[in-house]
Protein backbone atom coordinates (compact mmCIF):
# COMPACT_ATOMS: atom_id res chain seq x y z
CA UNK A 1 -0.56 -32.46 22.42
CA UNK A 2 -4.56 -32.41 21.47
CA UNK A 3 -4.22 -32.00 17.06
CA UNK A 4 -7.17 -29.78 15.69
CA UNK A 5 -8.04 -29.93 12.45
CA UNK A 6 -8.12 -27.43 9.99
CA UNK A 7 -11.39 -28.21 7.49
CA UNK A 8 -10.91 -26.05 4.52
CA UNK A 9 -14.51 -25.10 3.19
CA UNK A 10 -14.76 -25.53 -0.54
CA UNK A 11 -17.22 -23.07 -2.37
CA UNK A 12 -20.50 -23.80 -3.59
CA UNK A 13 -19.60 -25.10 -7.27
CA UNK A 14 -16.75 -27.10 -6.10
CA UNK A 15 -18.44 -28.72 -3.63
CA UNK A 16 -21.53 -29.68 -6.00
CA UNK A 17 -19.13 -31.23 -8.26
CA UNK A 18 -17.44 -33.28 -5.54
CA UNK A 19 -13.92 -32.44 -6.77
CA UNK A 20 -10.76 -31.48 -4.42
CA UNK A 21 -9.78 -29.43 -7.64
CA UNK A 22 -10.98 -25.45 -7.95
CA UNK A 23 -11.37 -24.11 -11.02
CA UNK A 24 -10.26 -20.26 -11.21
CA UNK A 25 -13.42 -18.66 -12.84
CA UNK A 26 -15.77 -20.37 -10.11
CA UNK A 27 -13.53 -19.43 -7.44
CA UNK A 28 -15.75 -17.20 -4.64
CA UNK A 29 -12.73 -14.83 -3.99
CA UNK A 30 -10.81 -12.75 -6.41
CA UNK A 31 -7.89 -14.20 -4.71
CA UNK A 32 -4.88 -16.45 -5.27
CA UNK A 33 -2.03 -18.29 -2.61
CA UNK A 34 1.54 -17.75 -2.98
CA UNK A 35 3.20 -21.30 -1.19
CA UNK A 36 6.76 -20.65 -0.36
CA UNK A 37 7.92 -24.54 -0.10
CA UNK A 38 10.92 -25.66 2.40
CA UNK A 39 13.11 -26.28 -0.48
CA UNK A 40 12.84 -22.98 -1.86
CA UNK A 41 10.39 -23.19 -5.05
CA UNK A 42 7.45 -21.07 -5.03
CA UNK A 43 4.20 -22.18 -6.38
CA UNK A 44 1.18 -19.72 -7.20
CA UNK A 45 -2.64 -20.46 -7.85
CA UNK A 46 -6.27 -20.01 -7.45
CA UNK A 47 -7.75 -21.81 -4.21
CA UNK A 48 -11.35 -23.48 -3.85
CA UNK A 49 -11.98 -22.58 -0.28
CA UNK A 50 -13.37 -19.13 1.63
CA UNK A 51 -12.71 -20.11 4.82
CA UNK A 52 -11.68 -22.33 7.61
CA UNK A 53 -11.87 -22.26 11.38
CA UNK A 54 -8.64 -22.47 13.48
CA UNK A 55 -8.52 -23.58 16.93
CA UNK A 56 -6.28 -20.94 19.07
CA UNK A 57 -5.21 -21.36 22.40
CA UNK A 58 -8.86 -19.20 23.53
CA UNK A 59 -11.52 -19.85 20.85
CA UNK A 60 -11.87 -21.82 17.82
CA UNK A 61 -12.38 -19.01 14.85
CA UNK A 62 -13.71 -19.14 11.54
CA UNK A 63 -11.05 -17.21 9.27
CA UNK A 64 -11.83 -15.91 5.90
CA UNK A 65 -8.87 -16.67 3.64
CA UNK A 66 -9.74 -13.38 2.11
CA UNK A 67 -8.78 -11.43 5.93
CA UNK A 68 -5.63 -13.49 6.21
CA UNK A 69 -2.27 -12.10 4.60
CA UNK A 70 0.34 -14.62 5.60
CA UNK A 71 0.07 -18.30 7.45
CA UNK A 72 3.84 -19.61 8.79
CA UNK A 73 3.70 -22.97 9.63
CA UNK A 74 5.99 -23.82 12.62
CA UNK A 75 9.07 -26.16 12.84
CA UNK A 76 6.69 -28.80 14.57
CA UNK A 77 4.36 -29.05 11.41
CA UNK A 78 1.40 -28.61 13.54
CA UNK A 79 1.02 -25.16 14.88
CA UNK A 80 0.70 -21.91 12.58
CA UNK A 81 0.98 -18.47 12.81
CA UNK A 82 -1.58 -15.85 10.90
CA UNK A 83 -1.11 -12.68 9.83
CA UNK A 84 -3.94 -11.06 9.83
CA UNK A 85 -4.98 -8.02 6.96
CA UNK A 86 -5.85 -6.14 9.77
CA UNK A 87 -2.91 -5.87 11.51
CA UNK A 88 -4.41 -8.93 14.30
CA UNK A 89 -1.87 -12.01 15.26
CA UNK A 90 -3.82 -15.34 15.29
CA UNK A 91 -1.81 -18.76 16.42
CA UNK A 92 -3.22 -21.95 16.22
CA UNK A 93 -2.59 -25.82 16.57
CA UNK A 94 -3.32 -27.09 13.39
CA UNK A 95 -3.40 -30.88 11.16
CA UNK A 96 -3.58 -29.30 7.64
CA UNK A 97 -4.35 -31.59 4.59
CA UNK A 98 -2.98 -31.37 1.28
CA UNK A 99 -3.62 -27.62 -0.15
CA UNK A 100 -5.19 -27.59 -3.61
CA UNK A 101 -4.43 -25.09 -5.92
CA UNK A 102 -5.58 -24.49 -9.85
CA UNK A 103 -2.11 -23.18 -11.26
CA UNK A 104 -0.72 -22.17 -15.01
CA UNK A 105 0.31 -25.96 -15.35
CA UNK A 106 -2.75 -27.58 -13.52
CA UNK A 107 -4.13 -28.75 -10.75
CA UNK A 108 -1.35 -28.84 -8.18
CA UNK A 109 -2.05 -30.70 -4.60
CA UNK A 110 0.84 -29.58 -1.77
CA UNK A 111 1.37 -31.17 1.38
CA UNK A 112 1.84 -29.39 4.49
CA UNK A 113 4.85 -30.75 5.36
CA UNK A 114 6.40 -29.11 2.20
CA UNK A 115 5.19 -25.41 3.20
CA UNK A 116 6.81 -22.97 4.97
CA UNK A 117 4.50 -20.36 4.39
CA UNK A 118 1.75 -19.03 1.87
CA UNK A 119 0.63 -15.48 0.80
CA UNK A 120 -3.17 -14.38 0.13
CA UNK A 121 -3.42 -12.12 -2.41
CA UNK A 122 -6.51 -9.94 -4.01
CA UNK A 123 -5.92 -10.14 -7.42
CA UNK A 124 -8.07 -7.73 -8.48
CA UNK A 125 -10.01 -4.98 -6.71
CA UNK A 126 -13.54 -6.69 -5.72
CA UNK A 127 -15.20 -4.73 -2.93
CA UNK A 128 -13.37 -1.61 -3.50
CA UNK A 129 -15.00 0.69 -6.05
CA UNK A 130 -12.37 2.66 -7.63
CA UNK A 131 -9.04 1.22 -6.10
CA UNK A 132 -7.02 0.75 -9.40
CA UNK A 133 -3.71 0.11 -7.27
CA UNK A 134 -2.68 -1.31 -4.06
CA UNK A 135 0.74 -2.33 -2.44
CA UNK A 136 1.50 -3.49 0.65
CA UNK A 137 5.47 -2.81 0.48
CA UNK A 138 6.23 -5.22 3.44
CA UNK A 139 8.44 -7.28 1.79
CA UNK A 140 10.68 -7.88 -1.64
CA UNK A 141 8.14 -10.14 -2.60
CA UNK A 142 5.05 -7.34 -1.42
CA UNK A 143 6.97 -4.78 -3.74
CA UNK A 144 7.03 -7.12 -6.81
CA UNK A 145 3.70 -8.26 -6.44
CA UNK A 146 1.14 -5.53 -6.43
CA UNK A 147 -2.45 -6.41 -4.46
CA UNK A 148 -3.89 -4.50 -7.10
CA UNK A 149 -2.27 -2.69 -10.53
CA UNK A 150 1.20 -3.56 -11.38
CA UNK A 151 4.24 -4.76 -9.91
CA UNK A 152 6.78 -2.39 -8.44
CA UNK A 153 11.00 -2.32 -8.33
CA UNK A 154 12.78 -2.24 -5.77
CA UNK A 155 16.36 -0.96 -6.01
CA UNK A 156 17.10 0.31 -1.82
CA UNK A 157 15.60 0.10 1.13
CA UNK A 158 15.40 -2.59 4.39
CA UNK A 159 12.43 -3.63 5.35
CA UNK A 160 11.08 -2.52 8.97
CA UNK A 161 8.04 -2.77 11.38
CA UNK A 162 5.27 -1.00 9.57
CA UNK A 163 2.34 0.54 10.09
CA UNK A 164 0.32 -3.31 9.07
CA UNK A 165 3.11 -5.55 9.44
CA UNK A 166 6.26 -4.33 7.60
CA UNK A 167 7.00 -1.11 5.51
CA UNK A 168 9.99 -0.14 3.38
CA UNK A 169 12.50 2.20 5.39
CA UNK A 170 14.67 4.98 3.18
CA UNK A 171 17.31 7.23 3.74
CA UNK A 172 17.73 10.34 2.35
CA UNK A 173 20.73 8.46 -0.05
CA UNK A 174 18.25 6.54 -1.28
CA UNK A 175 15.65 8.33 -3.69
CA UNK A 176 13.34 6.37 -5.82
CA UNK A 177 14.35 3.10 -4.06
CA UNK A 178 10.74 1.62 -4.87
CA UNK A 179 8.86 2.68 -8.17
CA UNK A 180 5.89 1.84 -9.89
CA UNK A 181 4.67 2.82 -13.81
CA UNK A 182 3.75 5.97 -13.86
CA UNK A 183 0.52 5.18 -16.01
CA UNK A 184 -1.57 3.94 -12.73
CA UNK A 185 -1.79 7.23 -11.92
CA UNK A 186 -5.29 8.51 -13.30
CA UNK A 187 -4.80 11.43 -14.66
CA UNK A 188 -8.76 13.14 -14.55
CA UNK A 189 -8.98 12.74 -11.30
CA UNK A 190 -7.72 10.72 -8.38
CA UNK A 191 -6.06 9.88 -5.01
CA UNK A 192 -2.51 8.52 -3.77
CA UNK A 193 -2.54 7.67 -0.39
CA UNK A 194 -0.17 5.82 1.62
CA UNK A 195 1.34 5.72 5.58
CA UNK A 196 4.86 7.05 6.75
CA UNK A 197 6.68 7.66 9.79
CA UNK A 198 9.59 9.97 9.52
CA UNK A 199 12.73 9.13 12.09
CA UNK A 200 15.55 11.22 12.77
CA UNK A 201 14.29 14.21 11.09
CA UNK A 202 15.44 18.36 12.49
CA UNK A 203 12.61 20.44 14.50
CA UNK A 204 13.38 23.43 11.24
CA UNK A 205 11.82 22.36 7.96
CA UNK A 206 14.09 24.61 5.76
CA UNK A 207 12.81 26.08 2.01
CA UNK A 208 13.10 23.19 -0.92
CA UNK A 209 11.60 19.99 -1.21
CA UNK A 210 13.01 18.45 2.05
CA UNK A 211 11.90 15.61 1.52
CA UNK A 212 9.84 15.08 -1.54
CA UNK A 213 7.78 12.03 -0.64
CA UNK A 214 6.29 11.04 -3.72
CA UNK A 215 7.39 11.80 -7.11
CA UNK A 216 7.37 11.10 -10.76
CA UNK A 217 10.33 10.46 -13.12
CA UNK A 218 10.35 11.24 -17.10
CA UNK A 219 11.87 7.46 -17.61
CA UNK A 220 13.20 4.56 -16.27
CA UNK A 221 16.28 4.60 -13.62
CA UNK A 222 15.59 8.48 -13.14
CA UNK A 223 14.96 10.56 -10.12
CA UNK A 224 11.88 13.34 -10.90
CA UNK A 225 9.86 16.16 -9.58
CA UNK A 226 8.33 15.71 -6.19
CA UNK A 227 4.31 16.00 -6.35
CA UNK A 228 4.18 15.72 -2.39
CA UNK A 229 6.62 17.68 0.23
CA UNK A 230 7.44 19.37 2.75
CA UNK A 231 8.73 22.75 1.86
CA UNK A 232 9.17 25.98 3.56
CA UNK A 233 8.71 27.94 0.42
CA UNK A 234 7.81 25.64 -2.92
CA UNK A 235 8.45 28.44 -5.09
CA UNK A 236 5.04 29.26 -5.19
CA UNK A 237 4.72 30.88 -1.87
CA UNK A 238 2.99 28.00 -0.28
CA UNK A 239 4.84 26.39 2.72
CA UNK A 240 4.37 23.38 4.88
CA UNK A 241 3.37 20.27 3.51
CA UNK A 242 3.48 20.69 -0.24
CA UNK A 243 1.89 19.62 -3.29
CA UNK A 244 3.08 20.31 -6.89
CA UNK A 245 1.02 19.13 -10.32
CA UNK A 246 2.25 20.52 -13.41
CA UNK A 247 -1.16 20.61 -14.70
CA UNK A 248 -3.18 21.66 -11.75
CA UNK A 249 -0.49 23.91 -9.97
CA UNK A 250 0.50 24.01 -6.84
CA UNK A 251 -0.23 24.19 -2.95
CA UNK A 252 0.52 23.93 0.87
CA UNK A 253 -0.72 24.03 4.26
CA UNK A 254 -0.36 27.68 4.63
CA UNK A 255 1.60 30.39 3.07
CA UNK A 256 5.43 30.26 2.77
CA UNK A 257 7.55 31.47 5.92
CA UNK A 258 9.43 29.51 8.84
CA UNK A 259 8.22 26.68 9.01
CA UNK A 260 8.56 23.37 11.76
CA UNK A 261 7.62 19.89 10.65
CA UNK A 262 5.27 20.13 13.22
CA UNK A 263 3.24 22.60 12.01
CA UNK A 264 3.12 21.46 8.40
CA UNK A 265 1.58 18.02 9.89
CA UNK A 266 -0.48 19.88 12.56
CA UNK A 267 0.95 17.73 15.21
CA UNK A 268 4.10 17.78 17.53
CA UNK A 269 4.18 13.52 17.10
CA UNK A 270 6.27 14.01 13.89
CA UNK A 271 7.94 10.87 14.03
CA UNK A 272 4.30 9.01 14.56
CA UNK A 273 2.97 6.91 12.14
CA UNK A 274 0.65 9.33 9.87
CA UNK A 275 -1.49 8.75 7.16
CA UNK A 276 -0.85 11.09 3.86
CA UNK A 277 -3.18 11.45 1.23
CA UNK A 278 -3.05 13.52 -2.15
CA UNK A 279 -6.31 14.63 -3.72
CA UNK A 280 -6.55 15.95 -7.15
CA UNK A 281 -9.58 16.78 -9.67
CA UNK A 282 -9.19 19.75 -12.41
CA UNK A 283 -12.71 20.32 -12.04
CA UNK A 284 -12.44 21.00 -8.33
CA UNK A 285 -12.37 18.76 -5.52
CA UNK A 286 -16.23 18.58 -3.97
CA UNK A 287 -16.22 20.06 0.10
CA UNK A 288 -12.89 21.63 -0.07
CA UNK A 289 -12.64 25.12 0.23
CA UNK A 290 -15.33 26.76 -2.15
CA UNK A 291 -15.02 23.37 -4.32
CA UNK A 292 -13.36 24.83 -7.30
CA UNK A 293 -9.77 23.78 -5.85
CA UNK A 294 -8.22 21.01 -7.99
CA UNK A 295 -5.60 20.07 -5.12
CA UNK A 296 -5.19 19.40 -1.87
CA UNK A 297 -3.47 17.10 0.69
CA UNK A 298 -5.29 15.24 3.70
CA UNK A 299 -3.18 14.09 6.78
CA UNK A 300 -4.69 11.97 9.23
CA UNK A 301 -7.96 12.09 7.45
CA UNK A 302 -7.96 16.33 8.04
CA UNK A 303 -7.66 18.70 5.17
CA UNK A 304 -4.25 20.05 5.40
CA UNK A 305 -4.27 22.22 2.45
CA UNK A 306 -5.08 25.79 3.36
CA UNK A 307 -3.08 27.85 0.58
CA UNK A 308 -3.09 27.04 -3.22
CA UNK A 309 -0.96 29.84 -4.68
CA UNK A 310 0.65 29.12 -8.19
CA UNK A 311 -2.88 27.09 -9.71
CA UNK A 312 -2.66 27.08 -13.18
CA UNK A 313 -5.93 28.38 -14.62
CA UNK A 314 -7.47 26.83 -16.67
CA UNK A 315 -6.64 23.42 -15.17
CA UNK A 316 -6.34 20.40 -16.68
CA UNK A 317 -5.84 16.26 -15.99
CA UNK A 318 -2.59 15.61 -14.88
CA UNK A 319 -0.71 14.01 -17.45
CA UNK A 320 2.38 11.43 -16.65
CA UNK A 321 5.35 10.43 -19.07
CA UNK A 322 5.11 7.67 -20.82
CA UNK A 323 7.38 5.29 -19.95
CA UNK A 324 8.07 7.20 -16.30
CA UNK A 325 7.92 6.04 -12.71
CA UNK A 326 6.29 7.29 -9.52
CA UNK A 327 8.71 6.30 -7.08
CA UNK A 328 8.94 7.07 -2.95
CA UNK A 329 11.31 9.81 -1.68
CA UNK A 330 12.61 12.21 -3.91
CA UNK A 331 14.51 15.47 -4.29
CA UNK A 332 15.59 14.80 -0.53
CA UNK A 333 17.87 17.82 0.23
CA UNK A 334 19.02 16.51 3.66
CA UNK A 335 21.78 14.87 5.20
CA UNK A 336 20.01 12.58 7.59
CA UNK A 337 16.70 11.41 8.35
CA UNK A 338 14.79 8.62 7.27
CA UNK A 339 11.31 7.55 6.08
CA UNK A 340 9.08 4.25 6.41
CA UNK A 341 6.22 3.93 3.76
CA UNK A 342 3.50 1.35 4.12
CA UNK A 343 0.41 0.63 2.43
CA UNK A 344 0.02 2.84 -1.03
CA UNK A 345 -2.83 3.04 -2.70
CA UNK A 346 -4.73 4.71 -5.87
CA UNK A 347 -7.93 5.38 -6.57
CA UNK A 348 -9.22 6.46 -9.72
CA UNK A 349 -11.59 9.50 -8.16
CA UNK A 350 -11.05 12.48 -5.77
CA UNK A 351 -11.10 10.49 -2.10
CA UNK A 352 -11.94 12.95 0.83
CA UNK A 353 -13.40 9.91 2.68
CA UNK A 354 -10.61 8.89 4.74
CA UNK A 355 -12.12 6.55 7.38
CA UNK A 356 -11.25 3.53 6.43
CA UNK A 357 -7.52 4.31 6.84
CA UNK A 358 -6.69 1.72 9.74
CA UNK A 359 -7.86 -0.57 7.63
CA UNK A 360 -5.04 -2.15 5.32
């Protein structure tokens, strides 16, 4: 079989200095590679190189570390697999040299034949104004390791076929089973926004938070209120797809009565893959409604919001616990059913732009 090489282009300042060695602050990329070695030790640090083309079995392409999640190599040492950020599949026959990495105890130079795989990772938010969190949730290591913000727990949950890649699956036995700090929430204004797809669930959504999807605990190892839901009647009289901020108040897709799953999401694909989004600013939320409304949920990239009974008046930010959580599926109240999350983010401003949503 024909080998093709992999060149790995160094950036500018490393390759004016001649040296195989990349120093973190003159890295071009924000980014650093997490090698999972054949004998089971990890090692993590900052790369020299943007890019590198990668002869597939149709074209030779020129990847851009920063578009590539994962690289497997395969049992034969030569051919790798690439995951791409996008959600694209790229396979390619490859003769990789030694990867050089800048890590906490130096410079560090692995051979291929000791990978098994590697990780890109942004480590901070360059490119994306506002993003103060971002994780994947693909994997144990996704959950621990935050794109952007800090790391979450995980304490349930398998992981399944996401929406990009793999998502974390939960059962309605399993509340909280992934949390994060509750401080990365911004509390003047802001957006959470993340993917599900809920399995197994009845045609009758019933009054109560059934499910809450997101939520915040008061501490540690706690379950908490639900700030997103799907409720027939939240108490407020808003029904449909819910959202509750102590501060702010409260709101739904319409006004509380029977309600179907179907209708709260505005779709009869309820067990599709759908993108959620939770909008809030105290000082109202520009182009919805008369923009004086605080709240409001998106689906899909639509405003879903349409009642906001129970606002507290005057508003204010929405403050967290300190010490709390905000944790996936909470205050269940089913039997059965399931949920898959994938792909939560937070941005530190009042996001009605949701275009960019197929985009991981």
């Amino acid at each position: 079989m024909k080998r093709f090489a992999l060149w790995l282009t160094m950036t500018a300042a490393v390759a004016m200095a001649g040296s195989a060695w990349a120093e973190p602050e003159k890295a071009a990329l924000n980014l650093r590679l997490e090698l999972n070695l054949v004998d089971g030790s990890r090692i993590i640090g900052v790369p020299g190189i943007e890019a590198g083309p990668v002869q597939t079995p149709y074209a030779s392409v020129d990847v851009p570390l920063a578009q590539i999640n994962t690289m497997t190599m395969g049992a034969d040492r030569e051919t790798a697999v690439f995951d791409m950020q996008n959600g694209d599949k790229l396979t390619g026959v490859i003769n990789l040299e030694p990867i050089q990495l800048m890590t906490a105890f130096g410079p560090v130079s692995i051979g291929v034949e000791h990978i098994k795989q590697f990780d890109v990772v942004v480590s901070g938010g360059a490119g994306r104004k506002g993003l103060v969190f971002w994780n994947r949730l693909g994997s144990e290591s996704e959950v621990r390791n935050s794109r952007v913000g800090p790391d979450g727990k995980l304490s349930a949950g398998r992981f399944v076929p996401g929406r990009f890649g793999k998502g974390i699956e939960l059962n309605m036995q399993e509340p909280f089973g992934v949390t994060f700090p509750a401080e990365i929430v911004p509390a003047a204004a802001g957006c959470i926004e993340f993917w599900a797809k809920l399995i197994d669930f009845p045609q009758t959504l019933p009054w109560g938070e059934k499910p809450g999807l997101v939520g915040v605990s008061e501490k540690e190892n706690a379950t908490g209120g639900p700030c997103l839901h799907f409720n027939g009647n939240d108490g407020a009289a808003n029904g449909g797809l819910c959202a509750r901020l102590g501060t702010i108040g409260s709101a739904g897709t319409a006004q509380y009565g029977s309600w179907t799953y179907a209708l709260a999401l505005g779709t009869d694909a309820v067990s599709d893959w759908h993108h959620y989004a939770l909008v809030w600013n105290p000082a109202g939320i520009p182009g919805v409604a008369d923009g004086t409304r605080g709240l409001a949920v998106f689906v899909d990239g639509r405003l879903n919001t349409g009642s906001w009974s129970g606002a507290v008046v005057p508003p204010g930010p929405w403050t967290l616990p300190s010490g709390g959580r905000l944790g996936l599926l909470c205050h269940q109240g089913m039997p059965s059913g399931r949920v898959v999350f994938d792909n939560l983010k937070i941005w530190n401003y009042a996001k009605t732009d949701f275009g960019d949503r197929t985009e991981e």
